[in-house]
N, C-alpha and C. Protein backbone atom coordinates (compact mmCIF):
# COMPACT_ATOMS: atom_id res chain seq x y z
N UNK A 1 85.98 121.17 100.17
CA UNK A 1 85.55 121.49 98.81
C UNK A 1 86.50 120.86 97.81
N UNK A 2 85.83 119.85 96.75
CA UNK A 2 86.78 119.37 95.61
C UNK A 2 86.63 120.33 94.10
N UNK A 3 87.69 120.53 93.62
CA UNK A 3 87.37 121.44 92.99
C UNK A 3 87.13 120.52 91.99
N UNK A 4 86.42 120.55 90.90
CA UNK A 4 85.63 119.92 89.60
C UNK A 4 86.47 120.27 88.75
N UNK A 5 86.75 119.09 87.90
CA UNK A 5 87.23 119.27 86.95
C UNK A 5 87.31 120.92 85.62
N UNK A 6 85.72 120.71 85.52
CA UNK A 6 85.83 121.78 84.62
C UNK A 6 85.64 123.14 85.18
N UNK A 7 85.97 123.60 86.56
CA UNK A 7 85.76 124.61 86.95
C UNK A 7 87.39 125.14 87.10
N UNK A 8 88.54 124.07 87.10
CA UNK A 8 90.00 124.25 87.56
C UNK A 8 90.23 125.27 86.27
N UNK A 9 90.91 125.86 86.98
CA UNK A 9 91.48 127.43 86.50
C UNK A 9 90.27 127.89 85.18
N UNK A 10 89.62 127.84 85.18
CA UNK A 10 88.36 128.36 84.55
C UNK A 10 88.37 130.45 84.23
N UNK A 11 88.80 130.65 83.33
CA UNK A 11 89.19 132.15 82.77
C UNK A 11 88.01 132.73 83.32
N UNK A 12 87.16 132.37 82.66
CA UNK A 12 85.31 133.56 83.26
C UNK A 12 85.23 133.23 84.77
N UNK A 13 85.88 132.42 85.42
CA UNK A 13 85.76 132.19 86.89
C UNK A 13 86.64 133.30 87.35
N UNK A 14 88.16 133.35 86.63
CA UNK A 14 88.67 134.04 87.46
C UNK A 14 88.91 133.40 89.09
N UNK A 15 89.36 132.12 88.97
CA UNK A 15 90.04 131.70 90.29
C UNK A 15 91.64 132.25 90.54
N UNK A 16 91.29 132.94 91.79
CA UNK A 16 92.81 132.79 92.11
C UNK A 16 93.68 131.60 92.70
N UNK A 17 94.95 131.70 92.14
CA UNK A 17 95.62 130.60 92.39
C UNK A 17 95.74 130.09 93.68
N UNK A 18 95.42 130.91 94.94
CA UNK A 18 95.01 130.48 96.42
C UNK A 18 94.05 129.57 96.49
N UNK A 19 92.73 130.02 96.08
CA UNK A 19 91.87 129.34 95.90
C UNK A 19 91.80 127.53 95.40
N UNK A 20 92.58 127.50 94.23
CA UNK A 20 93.03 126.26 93.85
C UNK A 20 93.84 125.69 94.38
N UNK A 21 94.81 126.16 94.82
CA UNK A 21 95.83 125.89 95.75
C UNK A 21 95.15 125.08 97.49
N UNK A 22 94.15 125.47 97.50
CA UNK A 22 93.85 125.35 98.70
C UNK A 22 92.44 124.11 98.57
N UNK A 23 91.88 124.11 97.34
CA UNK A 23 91.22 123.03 96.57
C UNK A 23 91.56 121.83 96.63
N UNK A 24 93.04 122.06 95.99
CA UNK A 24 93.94 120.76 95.70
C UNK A 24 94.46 120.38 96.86
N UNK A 25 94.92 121.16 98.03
CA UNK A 25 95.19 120.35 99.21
C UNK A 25 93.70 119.76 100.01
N UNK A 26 92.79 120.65 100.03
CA UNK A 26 91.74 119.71 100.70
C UNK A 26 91.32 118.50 100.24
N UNK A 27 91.76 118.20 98.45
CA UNK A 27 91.54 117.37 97.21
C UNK A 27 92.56 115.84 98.65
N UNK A 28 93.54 116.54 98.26
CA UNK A 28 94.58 115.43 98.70
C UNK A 28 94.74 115.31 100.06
N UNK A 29 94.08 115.97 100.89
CA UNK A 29 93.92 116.11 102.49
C UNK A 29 95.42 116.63 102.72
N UNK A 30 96.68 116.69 102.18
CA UNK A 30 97.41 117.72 102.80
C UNK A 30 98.63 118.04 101.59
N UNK A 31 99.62 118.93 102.00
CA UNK A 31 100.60 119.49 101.06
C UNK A 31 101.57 118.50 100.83
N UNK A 32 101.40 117.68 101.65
CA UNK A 32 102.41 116.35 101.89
C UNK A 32 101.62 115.30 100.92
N UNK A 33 100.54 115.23 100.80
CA UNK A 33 100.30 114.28 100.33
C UNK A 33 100.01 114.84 98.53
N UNK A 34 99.86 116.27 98.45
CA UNK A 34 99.82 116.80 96.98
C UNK A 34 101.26 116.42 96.70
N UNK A 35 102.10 116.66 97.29
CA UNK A 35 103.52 116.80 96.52
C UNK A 35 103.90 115.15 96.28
N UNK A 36 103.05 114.29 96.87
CA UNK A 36 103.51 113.07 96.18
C UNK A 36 102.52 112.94 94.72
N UNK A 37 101.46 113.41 94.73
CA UNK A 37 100.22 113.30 93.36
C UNK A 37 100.95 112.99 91.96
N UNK A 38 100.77 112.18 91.44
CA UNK A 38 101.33 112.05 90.20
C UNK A 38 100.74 112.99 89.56
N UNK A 39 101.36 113.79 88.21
CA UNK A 39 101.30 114.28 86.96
C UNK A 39 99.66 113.87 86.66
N UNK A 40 99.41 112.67 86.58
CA UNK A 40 98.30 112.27 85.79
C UNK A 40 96.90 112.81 86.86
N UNK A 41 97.78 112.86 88.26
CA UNK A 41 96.27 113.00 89.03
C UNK A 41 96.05 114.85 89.14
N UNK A 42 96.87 115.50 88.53
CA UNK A 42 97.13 117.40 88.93
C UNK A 42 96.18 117.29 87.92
N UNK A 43 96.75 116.66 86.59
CA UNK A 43 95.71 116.72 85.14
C UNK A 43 94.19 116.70 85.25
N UNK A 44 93.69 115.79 86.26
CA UNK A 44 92.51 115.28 86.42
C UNK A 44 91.36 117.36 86.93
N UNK A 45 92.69 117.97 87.57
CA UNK A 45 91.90 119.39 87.91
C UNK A 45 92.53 120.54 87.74
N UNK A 46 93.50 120.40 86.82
CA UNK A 46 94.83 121.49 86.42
C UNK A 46 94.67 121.06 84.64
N UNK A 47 94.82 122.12 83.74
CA UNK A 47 95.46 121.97 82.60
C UNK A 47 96.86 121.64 82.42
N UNK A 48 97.23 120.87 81.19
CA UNK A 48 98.95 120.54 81.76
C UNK A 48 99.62 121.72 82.01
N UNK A 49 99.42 122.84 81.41
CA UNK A 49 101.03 123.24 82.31
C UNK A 49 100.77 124.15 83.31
N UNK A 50 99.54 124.19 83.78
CA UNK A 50 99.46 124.77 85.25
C UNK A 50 99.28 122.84 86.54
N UNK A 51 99.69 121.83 86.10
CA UNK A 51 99.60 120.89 86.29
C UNK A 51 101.64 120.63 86.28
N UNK A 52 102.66 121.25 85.18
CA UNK A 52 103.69 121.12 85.22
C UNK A 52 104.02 122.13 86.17
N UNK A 53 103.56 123.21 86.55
CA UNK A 53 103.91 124.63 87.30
C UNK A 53 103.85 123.79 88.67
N UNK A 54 102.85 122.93 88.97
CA UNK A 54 103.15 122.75 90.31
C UNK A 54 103.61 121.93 90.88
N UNK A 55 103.78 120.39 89.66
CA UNK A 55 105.39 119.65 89.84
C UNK A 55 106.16 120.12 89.80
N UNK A 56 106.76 121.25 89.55
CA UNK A 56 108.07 122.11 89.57
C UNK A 56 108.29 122.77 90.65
N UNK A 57 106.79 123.34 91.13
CA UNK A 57 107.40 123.65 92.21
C UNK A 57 107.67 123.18 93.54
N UNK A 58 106.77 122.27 93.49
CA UNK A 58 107.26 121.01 94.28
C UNK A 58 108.54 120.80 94.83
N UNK A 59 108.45 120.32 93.38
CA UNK A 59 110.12 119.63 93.32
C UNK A 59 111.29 120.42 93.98
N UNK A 60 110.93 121.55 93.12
CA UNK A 60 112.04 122.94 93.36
C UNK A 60 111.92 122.40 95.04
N UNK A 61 111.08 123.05 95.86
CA UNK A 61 110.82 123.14 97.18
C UNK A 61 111.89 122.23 97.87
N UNK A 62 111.38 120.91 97.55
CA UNK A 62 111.85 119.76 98.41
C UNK A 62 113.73 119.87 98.30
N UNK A 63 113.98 120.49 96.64
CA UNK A 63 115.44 120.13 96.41
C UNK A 63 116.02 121.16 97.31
N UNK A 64 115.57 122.08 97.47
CA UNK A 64 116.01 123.09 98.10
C UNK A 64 115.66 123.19 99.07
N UNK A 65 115.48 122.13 100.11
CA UNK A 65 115.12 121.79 101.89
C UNK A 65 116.39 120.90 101.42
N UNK A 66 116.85 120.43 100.36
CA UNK A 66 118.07 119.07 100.35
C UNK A 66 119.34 119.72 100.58
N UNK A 67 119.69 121.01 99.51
CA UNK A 67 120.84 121.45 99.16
C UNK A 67 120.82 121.98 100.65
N UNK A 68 119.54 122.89 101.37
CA UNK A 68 120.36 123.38 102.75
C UNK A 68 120.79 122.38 103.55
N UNK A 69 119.72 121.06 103.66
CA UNK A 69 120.37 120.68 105.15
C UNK A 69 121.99 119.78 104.79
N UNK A 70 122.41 119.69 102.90
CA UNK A 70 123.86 118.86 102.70
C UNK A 70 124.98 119.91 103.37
N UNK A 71 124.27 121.30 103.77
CA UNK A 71 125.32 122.57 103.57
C UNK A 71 126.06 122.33 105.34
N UNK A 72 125.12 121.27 106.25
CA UNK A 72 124.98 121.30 107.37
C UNK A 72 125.86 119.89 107.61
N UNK A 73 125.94 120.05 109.26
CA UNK A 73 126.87 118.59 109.52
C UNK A 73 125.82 117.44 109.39
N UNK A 74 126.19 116.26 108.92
CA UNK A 74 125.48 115.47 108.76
C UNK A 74 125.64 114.30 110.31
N UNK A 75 125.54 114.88 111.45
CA UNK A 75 125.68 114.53 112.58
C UNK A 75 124.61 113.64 113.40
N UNK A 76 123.46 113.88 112.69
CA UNK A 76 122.46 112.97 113.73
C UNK A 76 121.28 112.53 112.50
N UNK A 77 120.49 112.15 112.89
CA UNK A 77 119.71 111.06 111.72
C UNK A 77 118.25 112.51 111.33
N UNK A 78 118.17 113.30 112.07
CA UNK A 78 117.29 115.01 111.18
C UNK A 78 117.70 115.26 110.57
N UNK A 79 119.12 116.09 110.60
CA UNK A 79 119.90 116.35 109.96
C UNK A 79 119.84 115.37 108.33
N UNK A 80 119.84 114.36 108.54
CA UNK A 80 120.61 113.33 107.08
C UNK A 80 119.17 113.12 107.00
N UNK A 81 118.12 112.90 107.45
CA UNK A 81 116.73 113.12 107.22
C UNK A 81 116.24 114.18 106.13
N UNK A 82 116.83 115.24 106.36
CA UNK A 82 116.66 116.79 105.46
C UNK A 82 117.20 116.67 104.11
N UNK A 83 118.36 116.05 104.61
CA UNK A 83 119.36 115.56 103.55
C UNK A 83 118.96 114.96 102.25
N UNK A 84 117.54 114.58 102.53
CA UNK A 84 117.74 113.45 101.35
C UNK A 84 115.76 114.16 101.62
N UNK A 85 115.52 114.95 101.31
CA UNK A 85 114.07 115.67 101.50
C UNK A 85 113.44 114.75 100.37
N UNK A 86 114.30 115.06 99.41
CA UNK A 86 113.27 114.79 98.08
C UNK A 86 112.44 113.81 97.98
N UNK A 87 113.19 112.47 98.41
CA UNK A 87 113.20 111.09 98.24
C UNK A 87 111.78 110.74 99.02
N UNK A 88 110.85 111.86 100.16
CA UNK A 88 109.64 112.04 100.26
C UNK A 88 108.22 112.03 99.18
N UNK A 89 108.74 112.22 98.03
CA UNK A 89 108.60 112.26 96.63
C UNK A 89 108.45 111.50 95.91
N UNK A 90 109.27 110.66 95.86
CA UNK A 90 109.03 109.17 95.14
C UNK A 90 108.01 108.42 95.65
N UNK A 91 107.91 107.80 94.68
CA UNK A 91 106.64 106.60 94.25
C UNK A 91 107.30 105.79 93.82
N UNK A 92 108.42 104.69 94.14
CA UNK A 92 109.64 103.74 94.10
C UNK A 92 110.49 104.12 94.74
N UNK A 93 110.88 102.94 95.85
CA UNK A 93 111.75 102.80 96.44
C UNK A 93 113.15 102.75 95.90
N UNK A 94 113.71 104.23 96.60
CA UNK A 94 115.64 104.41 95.51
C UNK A 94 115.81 104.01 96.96
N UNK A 95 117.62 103.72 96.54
CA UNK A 95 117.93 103.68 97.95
C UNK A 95 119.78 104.11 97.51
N UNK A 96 119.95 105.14 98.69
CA UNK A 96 121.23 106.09 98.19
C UNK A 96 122.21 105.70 99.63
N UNK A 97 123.36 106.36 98.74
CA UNK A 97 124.48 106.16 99.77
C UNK A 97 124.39 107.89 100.23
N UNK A 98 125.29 108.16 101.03
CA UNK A 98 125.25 109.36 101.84
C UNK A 98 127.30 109.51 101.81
N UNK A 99 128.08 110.19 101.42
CA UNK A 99 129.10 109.88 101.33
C UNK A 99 129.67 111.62 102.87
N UNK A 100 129.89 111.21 103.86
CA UNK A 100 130.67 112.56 104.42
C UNK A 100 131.93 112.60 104.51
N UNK A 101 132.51 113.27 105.28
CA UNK A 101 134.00 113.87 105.17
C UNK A 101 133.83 113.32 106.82
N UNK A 102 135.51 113.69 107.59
CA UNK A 102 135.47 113.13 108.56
C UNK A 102 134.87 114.27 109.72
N UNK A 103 134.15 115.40 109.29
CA UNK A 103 133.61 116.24 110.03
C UNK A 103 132.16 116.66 110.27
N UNK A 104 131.89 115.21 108.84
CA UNK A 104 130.39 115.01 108.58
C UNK A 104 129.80 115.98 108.04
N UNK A 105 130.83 116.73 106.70
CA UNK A 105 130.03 117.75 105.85
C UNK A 105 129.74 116.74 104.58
N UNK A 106 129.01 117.05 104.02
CA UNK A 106 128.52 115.88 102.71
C UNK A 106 129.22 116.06 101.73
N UNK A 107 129.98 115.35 101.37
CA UNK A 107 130.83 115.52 99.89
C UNK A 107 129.92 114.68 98.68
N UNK A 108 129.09 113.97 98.94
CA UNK A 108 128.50 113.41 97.67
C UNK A 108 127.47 112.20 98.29
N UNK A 109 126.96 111.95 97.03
CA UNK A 109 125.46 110.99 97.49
C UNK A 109 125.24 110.42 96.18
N UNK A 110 125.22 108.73 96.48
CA UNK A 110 125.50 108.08 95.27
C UNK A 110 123.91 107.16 95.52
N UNK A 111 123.24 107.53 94.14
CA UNK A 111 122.01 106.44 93.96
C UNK A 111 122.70 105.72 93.55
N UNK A 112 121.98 104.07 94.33
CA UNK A 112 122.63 102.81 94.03
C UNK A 112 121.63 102.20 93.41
N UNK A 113 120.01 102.18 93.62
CA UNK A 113 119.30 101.44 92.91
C UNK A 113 117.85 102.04 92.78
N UNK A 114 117.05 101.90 92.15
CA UNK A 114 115.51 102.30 91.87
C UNK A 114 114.68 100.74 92.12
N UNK A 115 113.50 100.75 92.92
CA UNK A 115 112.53 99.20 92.71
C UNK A 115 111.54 99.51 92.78
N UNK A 116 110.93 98.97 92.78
CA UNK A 116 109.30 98.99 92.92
C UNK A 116 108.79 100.05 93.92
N UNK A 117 107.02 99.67 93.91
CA UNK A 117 106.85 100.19 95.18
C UNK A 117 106.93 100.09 96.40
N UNK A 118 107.28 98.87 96.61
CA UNK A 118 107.69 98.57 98.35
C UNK A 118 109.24 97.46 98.36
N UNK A 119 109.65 98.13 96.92
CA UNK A 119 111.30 96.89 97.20
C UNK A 119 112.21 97.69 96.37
N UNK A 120 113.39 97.55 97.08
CA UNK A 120 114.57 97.44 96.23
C UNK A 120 115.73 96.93 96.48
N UNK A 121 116.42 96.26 95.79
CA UNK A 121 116.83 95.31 95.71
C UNK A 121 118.56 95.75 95.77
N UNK A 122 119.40 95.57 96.33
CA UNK A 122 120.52 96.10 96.21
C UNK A 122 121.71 94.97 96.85
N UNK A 123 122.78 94.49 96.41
CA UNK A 123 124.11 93.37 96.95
C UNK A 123 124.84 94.48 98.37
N UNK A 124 124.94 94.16 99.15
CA UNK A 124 126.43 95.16 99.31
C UNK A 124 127.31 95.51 98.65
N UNK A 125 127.63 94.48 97.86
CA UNK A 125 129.14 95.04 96.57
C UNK A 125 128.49 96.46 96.35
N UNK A 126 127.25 96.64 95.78
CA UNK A 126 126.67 97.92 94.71
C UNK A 126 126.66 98.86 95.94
N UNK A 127 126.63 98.87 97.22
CA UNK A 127 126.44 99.94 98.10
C UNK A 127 128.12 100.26 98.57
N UNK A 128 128.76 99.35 99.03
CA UNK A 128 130.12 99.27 99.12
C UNK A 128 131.04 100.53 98.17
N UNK A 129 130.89 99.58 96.55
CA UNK A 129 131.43 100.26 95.50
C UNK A 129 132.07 102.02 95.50
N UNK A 130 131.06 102.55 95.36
CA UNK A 130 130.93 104.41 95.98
C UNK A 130 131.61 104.71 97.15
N UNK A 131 131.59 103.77 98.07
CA UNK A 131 132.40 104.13 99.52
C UNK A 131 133.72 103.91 99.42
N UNK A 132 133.97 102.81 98.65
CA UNK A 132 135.25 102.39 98.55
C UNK A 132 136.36 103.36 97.40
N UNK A 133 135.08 103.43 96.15
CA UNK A 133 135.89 104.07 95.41
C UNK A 133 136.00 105.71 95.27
N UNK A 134 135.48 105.99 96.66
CA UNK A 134 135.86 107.81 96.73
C UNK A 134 136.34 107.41 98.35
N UNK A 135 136.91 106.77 98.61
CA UNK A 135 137.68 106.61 99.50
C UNK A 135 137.28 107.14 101.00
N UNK A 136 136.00 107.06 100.85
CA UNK A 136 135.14 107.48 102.35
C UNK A 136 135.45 107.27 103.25
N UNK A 137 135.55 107.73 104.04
CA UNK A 137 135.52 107.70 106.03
C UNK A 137 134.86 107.30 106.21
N UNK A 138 133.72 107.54 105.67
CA UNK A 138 132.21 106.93 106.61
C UNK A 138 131.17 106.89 105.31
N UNK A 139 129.81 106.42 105.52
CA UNK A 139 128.66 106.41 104.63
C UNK A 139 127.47 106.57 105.96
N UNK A 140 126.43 107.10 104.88
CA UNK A 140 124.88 106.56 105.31
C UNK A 140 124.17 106.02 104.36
N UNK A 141 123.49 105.11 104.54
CA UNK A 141 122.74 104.53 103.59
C UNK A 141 121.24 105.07 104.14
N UNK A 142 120.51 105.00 102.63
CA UNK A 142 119.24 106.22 102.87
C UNK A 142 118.42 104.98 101.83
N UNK A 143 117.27 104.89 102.44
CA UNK A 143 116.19 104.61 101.18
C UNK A 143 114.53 104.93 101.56
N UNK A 144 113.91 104.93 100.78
CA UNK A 144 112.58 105.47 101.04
C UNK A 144 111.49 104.42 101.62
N UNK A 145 110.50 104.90 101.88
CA UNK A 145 109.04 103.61 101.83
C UNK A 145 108.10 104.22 101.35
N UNK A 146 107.80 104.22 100.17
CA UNK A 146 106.64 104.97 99.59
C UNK A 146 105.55 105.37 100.32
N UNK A 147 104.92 104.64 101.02
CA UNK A 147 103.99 103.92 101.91
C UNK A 147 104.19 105.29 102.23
N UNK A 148 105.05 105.90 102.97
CA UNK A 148 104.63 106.87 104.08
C UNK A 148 105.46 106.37 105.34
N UNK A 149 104.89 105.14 105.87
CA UNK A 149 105.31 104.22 106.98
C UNK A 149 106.61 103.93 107.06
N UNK A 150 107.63 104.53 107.88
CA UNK A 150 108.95 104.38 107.98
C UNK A 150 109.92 103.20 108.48
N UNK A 151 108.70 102.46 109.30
CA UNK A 151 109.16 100.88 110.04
C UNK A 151 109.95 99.97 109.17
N UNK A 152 111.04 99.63 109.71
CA UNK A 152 111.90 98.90 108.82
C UNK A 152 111.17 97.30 108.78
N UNK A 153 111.40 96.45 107.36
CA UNK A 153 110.68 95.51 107.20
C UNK A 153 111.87 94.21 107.45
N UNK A 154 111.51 93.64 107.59
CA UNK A 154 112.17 92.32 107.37
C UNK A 154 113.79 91.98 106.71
N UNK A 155 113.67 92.33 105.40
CA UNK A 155 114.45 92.64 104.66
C UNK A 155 115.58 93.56 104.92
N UNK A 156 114.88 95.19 105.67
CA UNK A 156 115.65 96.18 105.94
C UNK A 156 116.64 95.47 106.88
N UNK A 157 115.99 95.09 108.09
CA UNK A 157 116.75 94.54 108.99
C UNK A 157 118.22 93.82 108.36
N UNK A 158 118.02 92.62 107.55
CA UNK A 158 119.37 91.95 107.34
C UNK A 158 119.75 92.77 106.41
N UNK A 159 119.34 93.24 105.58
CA UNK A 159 120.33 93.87 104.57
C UNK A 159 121.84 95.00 105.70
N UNK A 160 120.45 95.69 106.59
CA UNK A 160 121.52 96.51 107.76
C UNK A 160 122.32 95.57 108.43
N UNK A 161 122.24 94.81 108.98
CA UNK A 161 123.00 93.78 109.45
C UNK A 161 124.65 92.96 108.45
N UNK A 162 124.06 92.80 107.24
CA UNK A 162 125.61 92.20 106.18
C UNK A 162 126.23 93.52 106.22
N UNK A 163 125.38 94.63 105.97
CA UNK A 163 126.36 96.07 105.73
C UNK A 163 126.84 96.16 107.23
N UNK A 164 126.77 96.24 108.37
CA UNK A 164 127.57 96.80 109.69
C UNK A 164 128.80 95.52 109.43
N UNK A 165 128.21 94.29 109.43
CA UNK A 165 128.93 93.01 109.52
C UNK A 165 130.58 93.75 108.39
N UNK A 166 130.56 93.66 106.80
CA UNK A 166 130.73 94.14 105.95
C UNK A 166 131.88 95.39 106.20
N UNK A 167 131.28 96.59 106.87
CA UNK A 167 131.76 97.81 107.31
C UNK A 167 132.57 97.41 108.42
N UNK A 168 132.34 96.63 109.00
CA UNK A 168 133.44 96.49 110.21
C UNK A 168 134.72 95.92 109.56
N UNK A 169 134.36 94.79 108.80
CA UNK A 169 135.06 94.05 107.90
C UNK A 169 136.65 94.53 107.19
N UNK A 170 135.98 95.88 106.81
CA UNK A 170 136.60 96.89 105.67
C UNK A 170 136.95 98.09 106.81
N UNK A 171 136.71 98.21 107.28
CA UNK A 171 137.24 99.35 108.58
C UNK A 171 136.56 100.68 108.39
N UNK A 172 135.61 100.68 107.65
CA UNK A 172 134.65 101.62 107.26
C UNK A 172 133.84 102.11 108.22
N UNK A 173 133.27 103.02 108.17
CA UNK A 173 132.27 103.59 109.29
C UNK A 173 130.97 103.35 108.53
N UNK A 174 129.79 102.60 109.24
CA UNK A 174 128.16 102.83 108.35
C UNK A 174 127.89 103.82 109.95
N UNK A 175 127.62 105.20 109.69
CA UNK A 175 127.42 105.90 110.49
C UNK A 175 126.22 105.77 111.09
N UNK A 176 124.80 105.12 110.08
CA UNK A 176 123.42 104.87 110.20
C UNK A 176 123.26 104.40 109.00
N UNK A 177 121.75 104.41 108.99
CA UNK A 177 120.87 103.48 108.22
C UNK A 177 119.36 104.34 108.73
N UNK A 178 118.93 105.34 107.20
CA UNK A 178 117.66 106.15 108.20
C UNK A 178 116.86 105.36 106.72
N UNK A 179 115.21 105.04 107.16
CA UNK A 179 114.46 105.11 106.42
C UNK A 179 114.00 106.40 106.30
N UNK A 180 113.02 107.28 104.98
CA UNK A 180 112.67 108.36 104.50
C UNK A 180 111.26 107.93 104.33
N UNK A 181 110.15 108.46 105.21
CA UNK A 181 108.74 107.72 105.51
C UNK A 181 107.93 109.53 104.89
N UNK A 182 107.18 109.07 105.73
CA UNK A 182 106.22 110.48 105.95
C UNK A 182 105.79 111.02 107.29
N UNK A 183 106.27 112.05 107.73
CA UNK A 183 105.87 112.33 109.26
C UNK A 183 103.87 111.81 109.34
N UNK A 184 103.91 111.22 110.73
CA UNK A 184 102.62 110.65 111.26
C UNK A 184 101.97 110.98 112.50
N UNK A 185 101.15 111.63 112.80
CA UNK A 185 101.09 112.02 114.68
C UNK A 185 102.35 112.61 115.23
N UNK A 186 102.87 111.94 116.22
CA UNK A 186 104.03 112.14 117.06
C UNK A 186 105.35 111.60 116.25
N UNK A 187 105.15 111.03 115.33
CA UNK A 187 106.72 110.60 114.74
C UNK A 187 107.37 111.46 113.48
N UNK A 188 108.40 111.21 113.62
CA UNK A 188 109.27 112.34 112.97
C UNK A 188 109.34 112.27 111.26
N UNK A 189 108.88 111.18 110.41
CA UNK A 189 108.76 110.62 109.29
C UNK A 189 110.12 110.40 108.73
N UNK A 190 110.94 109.38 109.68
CA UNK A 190 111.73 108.58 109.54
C UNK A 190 112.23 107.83 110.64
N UNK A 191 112.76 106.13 110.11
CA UNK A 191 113.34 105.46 110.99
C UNK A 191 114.62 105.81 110.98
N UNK A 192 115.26 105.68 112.41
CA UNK A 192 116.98 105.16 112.27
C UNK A 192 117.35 104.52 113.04
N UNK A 193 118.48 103.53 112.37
CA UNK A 193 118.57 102.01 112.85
C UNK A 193 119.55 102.56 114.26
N UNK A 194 120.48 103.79 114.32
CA UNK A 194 121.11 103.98 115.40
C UNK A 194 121.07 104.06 116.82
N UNK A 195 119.54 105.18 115.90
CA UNK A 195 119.01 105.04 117.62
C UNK A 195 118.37 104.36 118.13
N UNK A 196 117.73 103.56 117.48
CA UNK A 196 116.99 102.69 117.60
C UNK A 196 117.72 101.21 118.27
N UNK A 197 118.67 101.13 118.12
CA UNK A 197 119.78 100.39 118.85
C UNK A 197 119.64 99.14 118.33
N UNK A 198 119.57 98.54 116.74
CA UNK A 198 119.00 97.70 116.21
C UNK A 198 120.13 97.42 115.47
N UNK A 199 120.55 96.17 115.39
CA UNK A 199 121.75 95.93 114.11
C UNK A 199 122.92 96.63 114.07
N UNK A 200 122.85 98.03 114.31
CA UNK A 200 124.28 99.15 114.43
C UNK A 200 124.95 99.21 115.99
């Protein structure tokens, strides 16, 4: 069932917010795929601010799957997966540093760049920078694929490759390298270059 425009939250209807709630995911075929919906597409069957109520809560949601799993060791590529929940969210590719301690609790997480929808563009110097200048033990580097599709492209590959090259260089640890996809069937909705035994 799509809910119609002029029937969304409709006063003489008296919809409960389940009801719509459950509209808008059959709308978008799932909760995963509402919480990416732009603003402009909630509008299309929400008034704005029952249209802002549920980017917020969204958001809220995802930040707060982030703050628990930073509270956790950042030890295996789920873990730093959780870590960076939000970035499920975007519609442009950011791509962040991951900064831990030497026990792999998270002391900080530095956005290095914003691009398009399927690029972003980043030197090593600009990923380096943050590691070097909070004096890190180690990093992860994190970036998204809008797409959903977590498979590293072409690009991903060498960019991971100057950074291990780079990190060895500098005596640095690149602990991993996870893409942030969308879970699919059997896969977890992310790559990592570690286990994957690729470049690291």
């Amino acid at each position: 069932m799509v809910l119609p425009r002029y029937l969304a939250w409709n006063t003489e209807l008296c919809l409960s917010a389940k009801t719509v709630a459950l509209a808008l995911i059959r709308h978008f075929g799932s909760l995963k795929a509402l919480a990416r919906a732009s603003f402009q597409e909630l509008q299309q069957f929400l008034p704005r601010r029952k249209a802002e109520a549920v980017v917020a809560a969204l958001s809220m949601s995802a930040i707060a799957e982030t703050e628990h799993a930073r509270s956790e060791q950042l030890d295996n590529p789920e873990s730093i997966y959780r870590a960076c929940a939000d970035m499920k969210l975007f519609n442009q590719e950011v791509l962040r540093v991951i900064l831990p301690d030497t026990r792999y609790r998270h002391i900080s997480t530095v956005e290095i760049t914003r691009g398009s929808i399927n690029e972003s563009l980043a030197h090593p110097r600009d990923i380096f920078r943050p590691v070097i200048g909070q004096s890190a033990y180690a990093f992860v580097l994190m970036h998204n694929h809008p797409s959903g599709d977590a498979s590293p492209s072409e690009a991903d590959m060498r960019l991971t490759r100057r950074l291990a090259e780079g990190a060895r260089l500098l005596q640095i640890n690149l602990l991993d390298h996870v893409i942030v996809g969308q879970p699919f069937d059997a896969r977890p909705g992310y790559f990592n270059f570690k286990e994957a035994g690729t470049v690291l």
